[in-house]
Structures are given as structure tokens and as C-alpha cells.
C-alpha atoms as a PDB file:
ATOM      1  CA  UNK A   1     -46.424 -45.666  25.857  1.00  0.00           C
ATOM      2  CA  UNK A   2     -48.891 -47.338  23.340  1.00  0.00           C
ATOM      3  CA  UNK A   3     -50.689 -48.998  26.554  1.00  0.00           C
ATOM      4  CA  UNK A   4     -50.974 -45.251  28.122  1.00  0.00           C
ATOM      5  CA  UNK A   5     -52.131 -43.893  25.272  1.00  0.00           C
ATOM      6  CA  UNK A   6     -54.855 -46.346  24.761  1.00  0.00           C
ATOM      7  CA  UNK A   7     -56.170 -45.717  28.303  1.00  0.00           C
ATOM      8  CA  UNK A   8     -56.437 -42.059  28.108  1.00  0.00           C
ATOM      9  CA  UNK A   9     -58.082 -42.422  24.407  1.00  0.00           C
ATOM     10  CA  UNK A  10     -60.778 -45.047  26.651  1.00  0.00           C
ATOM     11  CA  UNK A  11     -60.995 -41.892  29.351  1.00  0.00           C
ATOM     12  CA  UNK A  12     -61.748 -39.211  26.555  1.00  0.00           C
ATOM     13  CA  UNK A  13     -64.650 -41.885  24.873  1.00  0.00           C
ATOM     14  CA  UNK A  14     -65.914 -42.792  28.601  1.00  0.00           C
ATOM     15  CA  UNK A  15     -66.302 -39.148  29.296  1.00  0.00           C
ATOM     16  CA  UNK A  16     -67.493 -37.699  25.931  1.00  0.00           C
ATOM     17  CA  UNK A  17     -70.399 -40.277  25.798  1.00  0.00           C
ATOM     18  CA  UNK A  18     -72.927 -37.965  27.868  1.00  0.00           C
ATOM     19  CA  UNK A  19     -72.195 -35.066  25.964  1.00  0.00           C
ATOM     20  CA  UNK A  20     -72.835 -37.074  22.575  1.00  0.00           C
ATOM     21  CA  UNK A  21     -76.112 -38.405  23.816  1.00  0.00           C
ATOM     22  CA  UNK A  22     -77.509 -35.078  25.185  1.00  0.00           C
ATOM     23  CA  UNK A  23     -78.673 -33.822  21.823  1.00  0.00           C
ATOM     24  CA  UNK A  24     -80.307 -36.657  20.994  1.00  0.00           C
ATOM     25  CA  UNK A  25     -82.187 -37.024  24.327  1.00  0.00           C
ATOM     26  CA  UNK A  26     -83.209 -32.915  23.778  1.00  0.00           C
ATOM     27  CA  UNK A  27     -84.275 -34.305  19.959  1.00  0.00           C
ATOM     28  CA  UNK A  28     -86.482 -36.782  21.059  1.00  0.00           C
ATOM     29  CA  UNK A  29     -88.016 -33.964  23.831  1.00  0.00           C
ATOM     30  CA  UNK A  30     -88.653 -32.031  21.360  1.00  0.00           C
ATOM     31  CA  UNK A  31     -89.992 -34.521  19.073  1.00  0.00           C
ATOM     32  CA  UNK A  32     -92.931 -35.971  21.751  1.00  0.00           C
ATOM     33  CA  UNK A  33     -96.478 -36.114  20.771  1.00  0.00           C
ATOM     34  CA  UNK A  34     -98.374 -34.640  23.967  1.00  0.00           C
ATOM     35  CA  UNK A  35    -101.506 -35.634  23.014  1.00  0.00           C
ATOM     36  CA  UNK A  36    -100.778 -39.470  24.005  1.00  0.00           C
ATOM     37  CA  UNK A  37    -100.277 -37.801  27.515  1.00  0.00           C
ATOM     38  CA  UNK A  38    -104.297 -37.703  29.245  1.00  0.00           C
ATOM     39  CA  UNK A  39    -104.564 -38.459  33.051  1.00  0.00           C
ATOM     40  CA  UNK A  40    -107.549 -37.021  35.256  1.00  0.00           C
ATOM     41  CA  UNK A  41    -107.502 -34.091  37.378  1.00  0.00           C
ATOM     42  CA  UNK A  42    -107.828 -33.459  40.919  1.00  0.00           C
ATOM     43  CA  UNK A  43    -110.946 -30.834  39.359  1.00  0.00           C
ATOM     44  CA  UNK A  44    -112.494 -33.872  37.650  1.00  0.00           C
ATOM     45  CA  UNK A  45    -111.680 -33.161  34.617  1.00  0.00           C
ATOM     46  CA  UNK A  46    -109.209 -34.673  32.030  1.00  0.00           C
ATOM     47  CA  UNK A  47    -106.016 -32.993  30.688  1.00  0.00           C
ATOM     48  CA  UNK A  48    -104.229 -33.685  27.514  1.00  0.00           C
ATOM     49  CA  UNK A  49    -101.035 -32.522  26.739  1.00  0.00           C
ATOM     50  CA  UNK A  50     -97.442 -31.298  28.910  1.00  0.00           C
ATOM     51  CA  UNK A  51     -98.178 -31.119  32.359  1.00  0.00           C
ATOM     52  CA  UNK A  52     -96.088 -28.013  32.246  1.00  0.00           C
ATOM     53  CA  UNK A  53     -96.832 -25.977  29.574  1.00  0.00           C
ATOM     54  CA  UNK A  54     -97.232 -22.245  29.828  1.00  0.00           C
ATOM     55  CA  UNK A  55    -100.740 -22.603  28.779  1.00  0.00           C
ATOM     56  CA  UNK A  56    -103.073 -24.202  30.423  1.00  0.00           C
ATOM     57  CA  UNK A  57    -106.416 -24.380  28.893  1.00  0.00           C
ATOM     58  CA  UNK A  58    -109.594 -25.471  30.442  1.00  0.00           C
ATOM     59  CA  UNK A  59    -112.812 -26.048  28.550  1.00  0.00           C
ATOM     60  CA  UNK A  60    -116.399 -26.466  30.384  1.00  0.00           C
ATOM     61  CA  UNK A  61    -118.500 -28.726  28.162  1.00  0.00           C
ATOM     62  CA  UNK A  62    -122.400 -29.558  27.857  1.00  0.00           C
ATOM     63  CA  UNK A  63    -122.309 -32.609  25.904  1.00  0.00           C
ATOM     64  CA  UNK A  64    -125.654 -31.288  24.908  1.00  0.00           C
ATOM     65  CA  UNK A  65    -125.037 -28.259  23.630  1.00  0.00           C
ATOM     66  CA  UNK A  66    -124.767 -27.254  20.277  1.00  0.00           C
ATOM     67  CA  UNK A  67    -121.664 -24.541  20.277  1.00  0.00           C
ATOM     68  CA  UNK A  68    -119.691 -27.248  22.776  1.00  0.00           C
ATOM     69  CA  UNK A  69    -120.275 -29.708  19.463  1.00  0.00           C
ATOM     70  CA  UNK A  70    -118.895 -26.838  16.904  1.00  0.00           C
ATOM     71  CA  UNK A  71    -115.812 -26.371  18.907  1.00  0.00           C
ATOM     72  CA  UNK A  72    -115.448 -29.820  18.877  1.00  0.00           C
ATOM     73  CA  UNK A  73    -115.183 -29.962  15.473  1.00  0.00           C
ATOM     74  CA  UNK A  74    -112.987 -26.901  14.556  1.00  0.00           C
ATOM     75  CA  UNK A  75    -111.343 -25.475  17.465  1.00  0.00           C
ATOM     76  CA  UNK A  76    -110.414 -28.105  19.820  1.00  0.00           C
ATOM     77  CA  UNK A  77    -108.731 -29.873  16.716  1.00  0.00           C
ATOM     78  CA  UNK A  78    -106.758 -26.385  15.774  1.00  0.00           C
ATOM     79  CA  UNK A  79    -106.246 -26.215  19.893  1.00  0.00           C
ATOM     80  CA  UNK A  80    -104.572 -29.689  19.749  1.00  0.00           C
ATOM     81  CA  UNK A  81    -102.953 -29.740  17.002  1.00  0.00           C
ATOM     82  CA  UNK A  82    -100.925 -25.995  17.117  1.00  0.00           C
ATOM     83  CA  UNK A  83    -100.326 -25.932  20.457  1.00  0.00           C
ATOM     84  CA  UNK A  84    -101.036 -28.974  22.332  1.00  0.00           C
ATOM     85  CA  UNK A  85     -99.170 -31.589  20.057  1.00  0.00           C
ATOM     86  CA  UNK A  86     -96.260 -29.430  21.286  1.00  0.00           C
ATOM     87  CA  UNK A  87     -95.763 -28.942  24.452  1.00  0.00           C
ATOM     88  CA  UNK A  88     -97.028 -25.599  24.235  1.00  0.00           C
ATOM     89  CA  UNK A  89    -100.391 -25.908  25.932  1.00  0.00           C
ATOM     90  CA  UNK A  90    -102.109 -28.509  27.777  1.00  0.00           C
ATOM     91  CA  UNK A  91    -105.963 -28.919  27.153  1.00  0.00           C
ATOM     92  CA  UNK A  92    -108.723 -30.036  29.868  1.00  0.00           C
ATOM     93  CA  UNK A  93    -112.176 -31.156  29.418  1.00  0.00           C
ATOM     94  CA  UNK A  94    -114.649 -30.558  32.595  1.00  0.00           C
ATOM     95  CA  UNK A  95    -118.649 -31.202  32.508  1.00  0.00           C
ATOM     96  CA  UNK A  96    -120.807 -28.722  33.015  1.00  0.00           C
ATOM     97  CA  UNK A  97    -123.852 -29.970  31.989  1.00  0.00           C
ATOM     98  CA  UNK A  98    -126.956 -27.995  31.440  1.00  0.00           C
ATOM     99  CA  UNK A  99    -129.533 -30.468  31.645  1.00  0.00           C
ATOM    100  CA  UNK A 100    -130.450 -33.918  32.994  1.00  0.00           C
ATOM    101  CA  UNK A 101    -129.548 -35.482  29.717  1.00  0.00           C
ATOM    102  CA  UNK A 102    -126.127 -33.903  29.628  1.00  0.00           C
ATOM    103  CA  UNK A 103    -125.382 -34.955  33.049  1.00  0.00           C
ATOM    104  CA  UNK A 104    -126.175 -38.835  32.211  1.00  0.00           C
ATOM    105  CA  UNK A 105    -124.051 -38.742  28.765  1.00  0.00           C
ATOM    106  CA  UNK A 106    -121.424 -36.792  30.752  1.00  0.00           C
ATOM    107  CA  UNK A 107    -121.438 -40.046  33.875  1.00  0.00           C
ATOM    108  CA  UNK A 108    -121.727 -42.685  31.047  1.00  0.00           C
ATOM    109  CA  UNK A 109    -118.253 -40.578  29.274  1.00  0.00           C
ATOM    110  CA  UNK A 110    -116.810 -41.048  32.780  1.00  0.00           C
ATOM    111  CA  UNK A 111    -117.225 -44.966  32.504  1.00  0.00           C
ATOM    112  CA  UNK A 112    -114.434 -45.442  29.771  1.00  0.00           C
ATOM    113  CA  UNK A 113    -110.891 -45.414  30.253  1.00  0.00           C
ATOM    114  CA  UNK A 114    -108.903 -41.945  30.891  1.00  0.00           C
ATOM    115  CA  UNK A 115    -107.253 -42.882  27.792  1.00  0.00           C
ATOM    116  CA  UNK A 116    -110.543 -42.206  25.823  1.00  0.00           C
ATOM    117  CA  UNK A 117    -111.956 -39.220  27.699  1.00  0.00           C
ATOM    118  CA  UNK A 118    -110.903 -36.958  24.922  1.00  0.00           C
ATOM    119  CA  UNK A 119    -112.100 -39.227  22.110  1.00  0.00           C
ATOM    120  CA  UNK A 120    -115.668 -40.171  23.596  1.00  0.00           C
ATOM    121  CA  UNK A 121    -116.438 -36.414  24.304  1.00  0.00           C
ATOM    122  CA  UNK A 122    -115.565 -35.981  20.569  1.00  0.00           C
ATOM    123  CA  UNK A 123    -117.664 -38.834  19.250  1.00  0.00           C
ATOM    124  CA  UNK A 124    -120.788 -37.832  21.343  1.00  0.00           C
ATOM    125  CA  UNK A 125    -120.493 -34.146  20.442  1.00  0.00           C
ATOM    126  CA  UNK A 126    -120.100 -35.475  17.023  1.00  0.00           C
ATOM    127  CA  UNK A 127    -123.122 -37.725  16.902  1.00  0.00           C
ATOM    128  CA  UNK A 128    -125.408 -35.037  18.957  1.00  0.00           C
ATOM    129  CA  UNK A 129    -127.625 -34.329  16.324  1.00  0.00           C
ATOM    130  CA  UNK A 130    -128.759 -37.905  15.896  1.00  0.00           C
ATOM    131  CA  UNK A 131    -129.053 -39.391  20.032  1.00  0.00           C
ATOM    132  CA  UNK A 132    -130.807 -36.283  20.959  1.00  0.00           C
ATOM    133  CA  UNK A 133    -133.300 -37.002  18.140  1.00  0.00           C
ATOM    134  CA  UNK A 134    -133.953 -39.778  19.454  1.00  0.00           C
ATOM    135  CA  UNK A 135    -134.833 -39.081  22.348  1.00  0.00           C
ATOM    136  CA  UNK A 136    -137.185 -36.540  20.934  1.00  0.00           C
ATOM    137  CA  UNK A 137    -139.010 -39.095  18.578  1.00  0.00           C
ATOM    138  CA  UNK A 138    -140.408 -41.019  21.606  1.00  0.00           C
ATOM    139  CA  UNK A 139    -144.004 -40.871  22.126  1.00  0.00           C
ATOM    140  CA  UNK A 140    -146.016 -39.270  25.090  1.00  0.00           C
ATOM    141  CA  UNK A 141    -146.655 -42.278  26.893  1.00  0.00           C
ATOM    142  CA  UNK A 142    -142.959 -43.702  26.203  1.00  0.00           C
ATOM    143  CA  UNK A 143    -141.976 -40.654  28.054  1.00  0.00           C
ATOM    144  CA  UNK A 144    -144.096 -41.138  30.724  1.00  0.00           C
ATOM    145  CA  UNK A 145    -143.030 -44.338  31.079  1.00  0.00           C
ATOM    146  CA  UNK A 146    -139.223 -43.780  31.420  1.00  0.00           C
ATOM    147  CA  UNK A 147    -140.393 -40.952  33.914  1.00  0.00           C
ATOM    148  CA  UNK A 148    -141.718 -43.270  35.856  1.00  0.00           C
ATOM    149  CA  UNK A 149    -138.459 -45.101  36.121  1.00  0.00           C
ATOM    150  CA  UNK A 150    -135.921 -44.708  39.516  1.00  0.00           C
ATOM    151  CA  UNK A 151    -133.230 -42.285  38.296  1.00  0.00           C
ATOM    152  CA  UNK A 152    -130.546 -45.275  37.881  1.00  0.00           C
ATOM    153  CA  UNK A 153    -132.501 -46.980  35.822  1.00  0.00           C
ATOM    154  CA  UNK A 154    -133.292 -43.748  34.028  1.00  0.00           C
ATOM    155  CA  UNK A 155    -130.124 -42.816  33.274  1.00  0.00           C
ATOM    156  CA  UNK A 156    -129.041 -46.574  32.020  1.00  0.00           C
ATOM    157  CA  UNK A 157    -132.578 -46.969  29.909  1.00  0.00           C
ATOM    158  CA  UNK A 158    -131.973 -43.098  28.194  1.00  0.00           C
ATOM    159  CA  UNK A 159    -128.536 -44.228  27.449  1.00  0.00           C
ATOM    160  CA  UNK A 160    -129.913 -47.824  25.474  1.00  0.00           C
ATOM    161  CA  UNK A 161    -132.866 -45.387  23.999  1.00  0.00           C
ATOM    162  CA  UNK A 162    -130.514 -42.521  22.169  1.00  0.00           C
ATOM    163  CA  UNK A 163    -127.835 -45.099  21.411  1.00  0.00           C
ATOM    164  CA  UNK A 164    -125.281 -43.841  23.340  1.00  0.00           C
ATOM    165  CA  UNK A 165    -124.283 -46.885  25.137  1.00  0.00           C
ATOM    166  CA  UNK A 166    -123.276 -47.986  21.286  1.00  0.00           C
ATOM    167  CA  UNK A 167    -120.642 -45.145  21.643  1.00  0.00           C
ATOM    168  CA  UNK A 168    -119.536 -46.335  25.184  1.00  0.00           C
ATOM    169  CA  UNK A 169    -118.880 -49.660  23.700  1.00  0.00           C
ATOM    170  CA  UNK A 170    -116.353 -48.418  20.594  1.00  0.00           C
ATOM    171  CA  UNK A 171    -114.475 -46.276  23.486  1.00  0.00           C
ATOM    172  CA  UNK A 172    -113.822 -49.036  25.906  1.00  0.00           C
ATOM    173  CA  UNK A 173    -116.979 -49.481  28.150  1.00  0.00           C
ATOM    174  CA  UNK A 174    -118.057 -53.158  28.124  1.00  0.00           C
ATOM    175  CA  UNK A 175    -121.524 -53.645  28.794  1.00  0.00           C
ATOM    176  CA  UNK A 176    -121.003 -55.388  31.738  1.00  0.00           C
ATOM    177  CA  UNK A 177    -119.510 -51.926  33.230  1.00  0.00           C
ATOM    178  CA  UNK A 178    -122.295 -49.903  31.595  1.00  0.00           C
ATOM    179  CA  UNK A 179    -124.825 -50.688  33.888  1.00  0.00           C
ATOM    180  CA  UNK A 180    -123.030 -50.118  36.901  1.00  0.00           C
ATOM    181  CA  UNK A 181    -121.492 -47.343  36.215  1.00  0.00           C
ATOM    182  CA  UNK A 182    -124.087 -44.983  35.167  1.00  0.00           C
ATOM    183  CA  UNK A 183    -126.702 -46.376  37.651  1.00  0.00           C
ATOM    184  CA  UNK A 184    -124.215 -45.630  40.680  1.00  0.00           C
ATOM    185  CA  UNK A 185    -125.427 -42.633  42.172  1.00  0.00           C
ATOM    186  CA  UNK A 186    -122.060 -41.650  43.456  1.00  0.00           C
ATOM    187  CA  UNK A 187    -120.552 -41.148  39.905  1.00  0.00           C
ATOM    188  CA  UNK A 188    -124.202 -38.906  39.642  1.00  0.00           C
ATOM    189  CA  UNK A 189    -123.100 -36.855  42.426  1.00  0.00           C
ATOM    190  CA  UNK A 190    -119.496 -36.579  41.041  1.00  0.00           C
ATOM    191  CA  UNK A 191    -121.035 -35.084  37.727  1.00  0.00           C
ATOM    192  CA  UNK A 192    -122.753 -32.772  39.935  1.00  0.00           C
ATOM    193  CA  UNK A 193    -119.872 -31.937  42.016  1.00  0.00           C
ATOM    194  CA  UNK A 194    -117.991 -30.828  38.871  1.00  0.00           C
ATOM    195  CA  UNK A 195    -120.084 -28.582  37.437  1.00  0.00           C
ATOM    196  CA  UNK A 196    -120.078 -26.643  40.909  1.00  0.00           C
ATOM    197  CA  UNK A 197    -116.829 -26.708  41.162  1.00  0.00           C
ATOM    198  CA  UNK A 198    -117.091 -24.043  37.813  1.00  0.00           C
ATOM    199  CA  UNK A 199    -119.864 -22.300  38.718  1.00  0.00           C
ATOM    200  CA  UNK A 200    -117.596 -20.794  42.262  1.00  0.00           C
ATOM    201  CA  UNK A 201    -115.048 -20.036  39.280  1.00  0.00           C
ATOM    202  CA  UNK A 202    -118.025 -18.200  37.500  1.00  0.00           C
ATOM    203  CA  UNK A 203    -119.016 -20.531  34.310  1.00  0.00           C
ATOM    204  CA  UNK A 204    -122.860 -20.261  33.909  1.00  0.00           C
ATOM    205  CA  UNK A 205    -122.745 -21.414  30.183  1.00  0.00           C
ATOM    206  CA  UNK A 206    -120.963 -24.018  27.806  1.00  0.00           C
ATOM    207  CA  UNK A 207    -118.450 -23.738  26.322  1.00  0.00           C
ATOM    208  CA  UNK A 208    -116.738 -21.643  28.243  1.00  0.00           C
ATOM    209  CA  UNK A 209    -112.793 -21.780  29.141  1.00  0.00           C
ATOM    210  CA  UNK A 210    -110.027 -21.160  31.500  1.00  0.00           C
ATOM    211  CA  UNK A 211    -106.495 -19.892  30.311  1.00  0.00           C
ATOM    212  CA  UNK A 212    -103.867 -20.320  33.228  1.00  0.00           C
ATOM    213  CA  UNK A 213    -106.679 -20.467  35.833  1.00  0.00           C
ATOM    214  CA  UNK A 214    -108.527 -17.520  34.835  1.00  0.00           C
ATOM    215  CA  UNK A 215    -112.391 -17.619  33.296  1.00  0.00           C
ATOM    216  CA  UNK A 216    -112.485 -15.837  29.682  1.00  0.00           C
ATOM    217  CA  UNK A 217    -115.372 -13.274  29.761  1.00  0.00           C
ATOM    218  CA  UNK A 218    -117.197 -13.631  26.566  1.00  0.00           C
ATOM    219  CA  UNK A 219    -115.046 -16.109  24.934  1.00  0.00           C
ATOM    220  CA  UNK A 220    -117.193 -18.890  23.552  1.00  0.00           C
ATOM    221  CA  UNK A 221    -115.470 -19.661  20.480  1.00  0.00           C
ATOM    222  CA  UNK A 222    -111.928 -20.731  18.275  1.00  0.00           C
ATOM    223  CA  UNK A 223    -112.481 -17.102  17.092  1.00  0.00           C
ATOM    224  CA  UNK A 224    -112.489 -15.872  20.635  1.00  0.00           C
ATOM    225  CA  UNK A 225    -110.351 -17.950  22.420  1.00  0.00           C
ATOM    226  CA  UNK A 226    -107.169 -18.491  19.540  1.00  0.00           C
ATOM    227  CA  UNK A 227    -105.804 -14.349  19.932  1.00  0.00           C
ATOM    228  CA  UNK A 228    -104.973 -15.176  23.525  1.00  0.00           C
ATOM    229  CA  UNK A 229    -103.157 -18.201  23.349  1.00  0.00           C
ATOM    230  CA  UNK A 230    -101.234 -16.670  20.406  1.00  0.00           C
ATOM    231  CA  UNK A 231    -100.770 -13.870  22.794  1.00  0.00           C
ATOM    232  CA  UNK A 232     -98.760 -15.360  25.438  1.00  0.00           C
END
């Protein structure tokens, strides 16, 4: 009777086990941080956050320009933090650059790991201010000499003159993949690809955002853009 006993006590622990565990493993769902999650999109862009959340947000960026920089700073930290971090939303960063220079920081971004697409679009935004005066302290005849210069070359010597190859380096790009990488006229055409890829969704300007697919009229802004995530 004692041996009998003992088996169907074993039985009852052998079968209670899953249901013990399941909170835990719901817990530690619950628990994940989503922003270690980044991979790259079939778009070209890169998305942070739960593959499956009911938001899906979408920014266009212009590492050149000014408002993309001022989102950087306020919004896309709220964004990540309140809804991202969760599980709620997942966040994506596409180029859409509005100039030449844009489109060579944006294909120099591209050289560092998917890992530290998020963080390199952050720093440059960041430190806009300071490699785009640089590049407006040159001289006449210094910019007539980089003018002169094959694109490739261009794009790698502009990089060395504003300093942005310094940021490359703290965000993974070693200099011997610099070079190659932003002289390599197919990761120039992939930039360019990109950006028309938004303009057939309708983005002519920066920032500008998707929620669930769709393009936000007139939403350029945290102000703008936080009612309709907080509305769905």
C-alpha cells in the first residue's frame, strides 16, 4: 500500500510540474526587454522591439535634418521606453535622406552591425550640429577639391572630413570596413532604393512616420505622433 501510494504521489508531481512552471515562463514574457530585439527589414530599414506588437511604428529619417535630430532626443526615447520596452510597439528606422550628405552618413550607418543601427542613428543625430559644421568651415578651393573627387572617394573623404568615421568606429565599424563599405556603390544604390521605397508610400519630408502601415499626414513630431499610439 505504502509502495502504491508513493507511485501515485510521483504521478501527481510528474504531472503538476508544467502547470507550476507556466507562470513563471508567462513572468519572464512579460518581464522581456524588447529593445535588445533589432534585426533588418525586408524595407531596409531596422526594427526594434516585438515582432508582433499591435503597433508598428515606422520613422523616415534625414540624418541631416534638424527635426529628425529633436525627435531623436525626446520622442524616440519616450517611443522606446513607454511602449517599445514592452512589447507594445515595435519601432523602425528607414533613410530618407534629403541631400547628398545625408545619403553618405546614412551608407556609412549601414556599415555597423544591426545591433547598433539604433544607437549610431542616435549618436549622429546627436552630434549633427558639430560634423555638419565642419563641413561648412572648409574653404572654397577645399571644396572644389573634394568635388573633384570620384563619388567613392567622396563619400569616404566627407566622412574622414566631418568626423563621422570617428562615430563609425565607437559603433562597431573598423576602419578596415570603412572604406569599403561606403565607397561600394551598391550600398549607394541601396540608400537610394530606400528612400523610394517611401516616397510610393508618400513621404516627401523627414521625419515622417508610419503607424501599422499607414503614412501620418502632418505628424512630424512626439506631440503629433504620441495621441495615436495612446489611441489604439
Amino acid at each position: 500500500m505504502k509502495r502504491a501510494f508513493a507511485l501515485v504521489a510521483a504521478a501527481a508531481a510528474v504531472l503538476a510540474a508544467p502547470i507550476a512552471f507556466a507562470p513563471d515562463s508567462a513572468a519572464a514574457q512579460a518581464r522581456r526587454d524588447w529593445t535588445r530585439t533589432i534585426v533588418a527589414t525586408p524595407e531596409g530599414g531596422f526594427r526594434m522591439g516585438n515582432p508582433a506588437a499591435r503597433l508598428k511604428v515606422v520613422e523616415f529619417v534625414s540624418l541631416t535634418c534638424p527635426h529628425c535630430r529633436d525627435f531623436a532626443a525626446t520622442g524616440a526615447r519616450q517611443l522606446v521606453d513607454r511602449y517599445v520596452r514592452t512589447g507594445a510597439a515595435s519601432f523602425e528606422i528607414r533613410a530618407f535622406p534629403l541631400d547628398p550628405v545625408a545619403a553618405m552618413a546614412a551608407q556609412l550607418a549601414r556599415c555597423a552591425p544591426v545591433s547598433q543601427q539604433f544607437a549610431i542613428n542616435d549618436a549622429m543625430l546627436a552630434a549633427q550640429d558639430q560634423w555638419i559644421g565642419r563641413l561648412r568651415a572648409l574653404s572654397n578651393e577645399q571644396m572644389s577639391a573634394l568635388q573633384q573627387l570620384p563619388e567613392p572617394e567622396l563619400r569616404v573623404r566627407l566622412a574622414s572630413v566631418m568626423q563621422l568615421d570617428a562615430i563609425a568606429a565607437r559603433h562597431g565599424v573598423t576602419a578596415a570596413r570603412l572604406r569599403p563599405c561606403l565607397a561600394d556603390e551598391a550600398g549607394a544604390q541601396r540608400i537610394a532604393a530606400i528612400r523610394a521605397g517611401g516616397e510610393r508610400l508618400g513621404v516627401s519630408g523627414t521625419p515622417s512616420f508610419l503607424i501599422n502601415g499607414r503614412l501620418q499626414d502632418h505628424v512630424h513630431d512626439w506631440t503629433a505622433l504620441e495621441p495615436l499610439l495612446r489611441g489604439r
